[in-house]
C-alpha atoms as a PDB file:
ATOM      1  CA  UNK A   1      34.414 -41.143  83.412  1.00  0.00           C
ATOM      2  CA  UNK A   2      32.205 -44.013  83.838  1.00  0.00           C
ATOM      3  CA  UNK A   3      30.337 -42.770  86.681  1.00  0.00           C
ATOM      4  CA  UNK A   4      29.710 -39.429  84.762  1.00  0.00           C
ATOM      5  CA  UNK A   5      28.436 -41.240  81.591  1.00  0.00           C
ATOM      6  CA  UNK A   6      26.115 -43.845  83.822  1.00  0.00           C
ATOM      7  CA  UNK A   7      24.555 -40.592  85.416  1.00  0.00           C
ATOM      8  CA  UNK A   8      24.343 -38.808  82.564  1.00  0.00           C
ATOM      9  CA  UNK A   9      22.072 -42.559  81.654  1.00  0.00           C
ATOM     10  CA  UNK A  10      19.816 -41.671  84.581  1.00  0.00           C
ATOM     11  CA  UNK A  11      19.252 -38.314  83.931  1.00  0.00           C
ATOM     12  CA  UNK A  12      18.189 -38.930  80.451  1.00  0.00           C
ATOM     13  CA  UNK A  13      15.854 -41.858  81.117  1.00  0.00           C
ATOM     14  CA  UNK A  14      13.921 -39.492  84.258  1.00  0.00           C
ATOM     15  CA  UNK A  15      14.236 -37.017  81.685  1.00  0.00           C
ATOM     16  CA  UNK A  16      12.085 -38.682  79.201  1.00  0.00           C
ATOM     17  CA  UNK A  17      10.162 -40.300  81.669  1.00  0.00           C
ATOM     18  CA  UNK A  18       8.957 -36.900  82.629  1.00  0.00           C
ATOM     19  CA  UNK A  19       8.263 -35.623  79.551  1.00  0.00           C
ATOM     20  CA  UNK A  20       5.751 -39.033  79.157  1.00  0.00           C
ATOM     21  CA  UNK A  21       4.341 -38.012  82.247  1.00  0.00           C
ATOM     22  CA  UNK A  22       3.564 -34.546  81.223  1.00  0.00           C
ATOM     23  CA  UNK A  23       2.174 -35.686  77.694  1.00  0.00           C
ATOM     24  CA  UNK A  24      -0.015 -38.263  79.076  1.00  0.00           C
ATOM     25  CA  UNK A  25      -1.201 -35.802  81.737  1.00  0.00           C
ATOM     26  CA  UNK A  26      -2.049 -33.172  78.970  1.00  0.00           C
ATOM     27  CA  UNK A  27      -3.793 -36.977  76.821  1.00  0.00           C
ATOM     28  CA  UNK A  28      -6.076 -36.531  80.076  1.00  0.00           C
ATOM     29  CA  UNK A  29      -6.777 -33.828  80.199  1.00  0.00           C
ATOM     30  CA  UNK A  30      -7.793 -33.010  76.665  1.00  0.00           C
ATOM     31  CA  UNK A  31      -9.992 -36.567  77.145  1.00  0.00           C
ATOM     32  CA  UNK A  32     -11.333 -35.040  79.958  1.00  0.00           C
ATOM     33  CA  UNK A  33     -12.536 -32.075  78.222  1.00  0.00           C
ATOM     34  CA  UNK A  34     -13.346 -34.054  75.051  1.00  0.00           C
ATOM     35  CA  UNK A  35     -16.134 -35.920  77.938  1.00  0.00           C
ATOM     36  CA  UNK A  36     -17.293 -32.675  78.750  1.00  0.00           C
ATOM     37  CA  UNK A  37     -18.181 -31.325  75.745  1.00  0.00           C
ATOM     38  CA  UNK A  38     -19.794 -34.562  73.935  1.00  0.00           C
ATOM     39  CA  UNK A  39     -22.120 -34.323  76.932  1.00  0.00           C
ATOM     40  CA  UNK A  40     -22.636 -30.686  76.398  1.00  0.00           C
ATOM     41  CA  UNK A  41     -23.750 -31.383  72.710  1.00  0.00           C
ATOM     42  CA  UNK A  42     -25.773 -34.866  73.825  1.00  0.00           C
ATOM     43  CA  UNK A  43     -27.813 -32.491  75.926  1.00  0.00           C
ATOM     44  CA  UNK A  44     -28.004 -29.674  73.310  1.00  0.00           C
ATOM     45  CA  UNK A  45     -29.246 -32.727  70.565  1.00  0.00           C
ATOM     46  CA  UNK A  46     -31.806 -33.860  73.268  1.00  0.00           C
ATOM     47  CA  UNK A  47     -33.239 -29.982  73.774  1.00  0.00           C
ATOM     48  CA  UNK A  48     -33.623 -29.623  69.808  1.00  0.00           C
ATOM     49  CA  UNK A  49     -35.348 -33.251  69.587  1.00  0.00           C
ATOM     50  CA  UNK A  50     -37.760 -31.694  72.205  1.00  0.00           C
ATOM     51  CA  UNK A  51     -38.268 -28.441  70.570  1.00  0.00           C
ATOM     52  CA  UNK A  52     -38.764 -30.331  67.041  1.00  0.00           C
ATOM     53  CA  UNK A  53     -41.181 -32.416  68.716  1.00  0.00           C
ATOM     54  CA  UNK A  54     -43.065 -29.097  70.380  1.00  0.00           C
ATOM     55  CA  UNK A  55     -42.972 -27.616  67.020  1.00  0.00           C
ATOM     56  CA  UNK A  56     -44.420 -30.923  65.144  1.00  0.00           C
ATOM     57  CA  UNK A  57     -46.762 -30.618  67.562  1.00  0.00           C
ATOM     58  CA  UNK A  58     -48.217 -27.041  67.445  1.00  0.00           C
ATOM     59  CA  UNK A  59     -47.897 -27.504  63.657  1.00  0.00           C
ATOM     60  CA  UNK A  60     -50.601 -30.098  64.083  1.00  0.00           C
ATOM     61  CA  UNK A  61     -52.615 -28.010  66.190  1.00  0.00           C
ATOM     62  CA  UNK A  62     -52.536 -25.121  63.776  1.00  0.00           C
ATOM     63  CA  UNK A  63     -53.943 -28.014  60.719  1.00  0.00           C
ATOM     64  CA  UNK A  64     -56.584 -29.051  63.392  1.00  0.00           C
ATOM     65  CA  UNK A  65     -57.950 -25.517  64.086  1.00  0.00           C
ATOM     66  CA  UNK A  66     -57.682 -24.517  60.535  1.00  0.00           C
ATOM     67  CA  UNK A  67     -59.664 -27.520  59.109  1.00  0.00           C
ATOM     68  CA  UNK A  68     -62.075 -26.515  62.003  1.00  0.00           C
ATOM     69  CA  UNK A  69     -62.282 -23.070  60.907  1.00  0.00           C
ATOM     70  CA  UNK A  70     -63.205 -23.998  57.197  1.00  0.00           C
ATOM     71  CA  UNK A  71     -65.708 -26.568  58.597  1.00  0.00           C
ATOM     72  CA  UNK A  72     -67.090 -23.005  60.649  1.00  0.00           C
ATOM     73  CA  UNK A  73     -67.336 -21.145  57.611  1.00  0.00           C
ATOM     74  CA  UNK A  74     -68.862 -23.928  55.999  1.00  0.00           C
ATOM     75  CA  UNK A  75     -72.470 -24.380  57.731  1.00  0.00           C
END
């Protein structure tokens, strides 16, 4: 009976040892993907600070070339 109950020892510690495996595997994995997308949205963030910046931009132009236009009318 002893053997049986000393096996029955092993096959429960490879049996939880498994299942640690497998949930660290799946901890990887989802950390893996968790990587992916915080890059994805670092290089979404850096295309909308470049569009803002664009857009502060052609708002500027548009001040410049109206204040130009009322100087026109002006003379």
């Amino acid at each position: 009976m002893g053997i049986f109950s000393e096996e029955l020892k092993i096959m429960d510690r490879n049996t939880v040892q498994l299942m640690i495996d497998e949930m660290q595997d799946e901890i990887d994995g989802m950390k893996e993907l968790l990587g992916q997308k915080d890059k994805q949205q670092s290089q979404k963030d850096e295309a909308l600070r470049r569009k803002e910046e664009l857009l502060l931009q052609k708002e500027e132009k548009i001040k410049q070339l109206e204040k130009r236009r009322e100087e026109l009318s002006l003379t």
